[in-house]
Protein backbone atom coordinates (compact mmCIF):
# COMPACT_ATOMS: atom_id res chain seq x y z
CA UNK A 1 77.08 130.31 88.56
CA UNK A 2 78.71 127.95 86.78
CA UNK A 3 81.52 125.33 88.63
CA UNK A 4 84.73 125.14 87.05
CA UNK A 5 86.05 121.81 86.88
CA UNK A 6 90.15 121.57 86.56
CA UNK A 7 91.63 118.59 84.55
CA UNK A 8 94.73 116.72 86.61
CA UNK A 9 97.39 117.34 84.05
CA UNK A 10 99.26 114.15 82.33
CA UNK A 11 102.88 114.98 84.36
CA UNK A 12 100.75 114.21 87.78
CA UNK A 13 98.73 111.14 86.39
CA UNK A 14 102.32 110.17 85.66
CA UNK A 15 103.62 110.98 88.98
CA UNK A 16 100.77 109.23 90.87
CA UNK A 17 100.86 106.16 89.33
CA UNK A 18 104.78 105.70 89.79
CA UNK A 19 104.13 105.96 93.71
CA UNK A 20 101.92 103.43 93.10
CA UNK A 21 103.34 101.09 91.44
CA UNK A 22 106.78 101.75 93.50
CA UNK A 23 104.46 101.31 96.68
CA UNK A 24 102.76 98.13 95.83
CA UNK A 25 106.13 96.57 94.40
CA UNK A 26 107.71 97.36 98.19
CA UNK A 27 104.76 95.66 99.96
CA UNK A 28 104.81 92.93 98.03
CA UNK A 29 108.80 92.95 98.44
CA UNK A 30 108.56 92.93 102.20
CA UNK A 31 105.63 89.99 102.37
CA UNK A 32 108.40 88.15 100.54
CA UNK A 33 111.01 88.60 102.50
CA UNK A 34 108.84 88.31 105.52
CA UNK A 35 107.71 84.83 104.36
CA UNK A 36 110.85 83.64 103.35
CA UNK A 37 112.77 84.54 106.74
CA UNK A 38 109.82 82.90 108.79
CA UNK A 39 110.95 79.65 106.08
CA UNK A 40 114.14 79.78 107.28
CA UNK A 41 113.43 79.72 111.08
CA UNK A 42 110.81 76.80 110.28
CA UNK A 43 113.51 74.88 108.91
CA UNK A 44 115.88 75.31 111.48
CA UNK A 45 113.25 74.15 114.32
CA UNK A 46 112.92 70.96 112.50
CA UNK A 47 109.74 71.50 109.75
CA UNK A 48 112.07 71.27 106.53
CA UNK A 49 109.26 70.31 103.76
CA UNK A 50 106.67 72.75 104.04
CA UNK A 51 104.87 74.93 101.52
CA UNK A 52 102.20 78.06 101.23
CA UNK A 53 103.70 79.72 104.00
CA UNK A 54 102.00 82.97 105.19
CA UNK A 55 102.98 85.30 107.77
CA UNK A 56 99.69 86.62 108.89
CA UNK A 57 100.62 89.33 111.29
CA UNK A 58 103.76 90.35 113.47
CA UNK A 59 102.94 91.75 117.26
CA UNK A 60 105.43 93.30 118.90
CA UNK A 61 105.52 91.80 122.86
CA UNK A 62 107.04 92.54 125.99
CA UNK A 63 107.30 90.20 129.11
CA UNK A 64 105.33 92.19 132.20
CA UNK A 65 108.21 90.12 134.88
CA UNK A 66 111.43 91.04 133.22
CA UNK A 67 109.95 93.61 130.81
CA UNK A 68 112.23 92.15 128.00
CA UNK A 69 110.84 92.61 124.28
CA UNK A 70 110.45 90.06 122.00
CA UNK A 71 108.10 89.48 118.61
CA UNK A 72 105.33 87.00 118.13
CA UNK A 73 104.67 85.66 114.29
CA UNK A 74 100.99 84.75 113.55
CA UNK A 75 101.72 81.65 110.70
CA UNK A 76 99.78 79.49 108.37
CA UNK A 77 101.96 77.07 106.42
CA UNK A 78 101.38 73.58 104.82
CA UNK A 79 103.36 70.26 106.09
CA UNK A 80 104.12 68.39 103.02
CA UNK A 81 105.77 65.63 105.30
CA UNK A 82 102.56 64.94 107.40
CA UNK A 83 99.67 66.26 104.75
CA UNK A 84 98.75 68.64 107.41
CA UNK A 85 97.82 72.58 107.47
CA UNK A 86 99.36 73.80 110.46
CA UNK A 87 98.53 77.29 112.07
CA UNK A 88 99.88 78.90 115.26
CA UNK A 89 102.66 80.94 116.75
CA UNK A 90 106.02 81.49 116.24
CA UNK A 91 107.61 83.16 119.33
CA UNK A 92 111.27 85.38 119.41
CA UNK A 93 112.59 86.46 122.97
CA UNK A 94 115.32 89.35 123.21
CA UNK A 95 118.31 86.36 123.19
CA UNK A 96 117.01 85.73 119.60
CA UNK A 97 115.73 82.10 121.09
CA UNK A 98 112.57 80.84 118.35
CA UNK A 99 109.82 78.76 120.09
CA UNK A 100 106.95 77.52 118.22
CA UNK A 101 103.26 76.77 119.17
CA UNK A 102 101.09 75.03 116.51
CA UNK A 103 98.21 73.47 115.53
CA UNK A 104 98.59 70.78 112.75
CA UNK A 105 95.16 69.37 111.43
């Protein structure tokens, strides 16, 4: 017996690599946009010439005593004020209050 092997026809080639291309353009959309709100809040705190910022992750977090919500930013940026590479957290409680934790070397 002989296997039978079926060709993908040309209109779903097509169709795949649209959703493809229209998935990897929204990711890297969204790592923008990410990155460039995270800018924002850095400036506002007080770091206003920094570069190669990087949002590495985003953990939603609740506190176990008042069992409010709030988000934690894991964030890698460059100080161009100090020369420094700073990593560390970026903190957001439910009153929208930012607090910042890093570690500039």
């Amino acid at each position: 017996m002989e296997n039978e092997v079926r060709k993908i026809p040309k209109k779903s080639k097509i169709i795949i690599l649209i959703l493809a291309l229209i998935a990897i353009i929204c990711f890297l959309l969204l790592t923008y946009l990410k990155e460039l709100k995270v800018t924002g809040i850095l400036n506002s705190l007080g770091y206003k010439q920094i570069s190669n910022v990087t949002v590495i992750n985003k953990l939603s977090v609740e506190n176990k005593e008042t069992r409010r919500k709030g988000s934690v930013y894991k964030i890698l940026f460059y100080n161009d004020k100090t020369n420094q590479e700073c990593i560390g957290f970026l903190h957001k409680d439910n009153s929208n209050q930012y607090y910042e934790d890093f570690d500039c070397k």
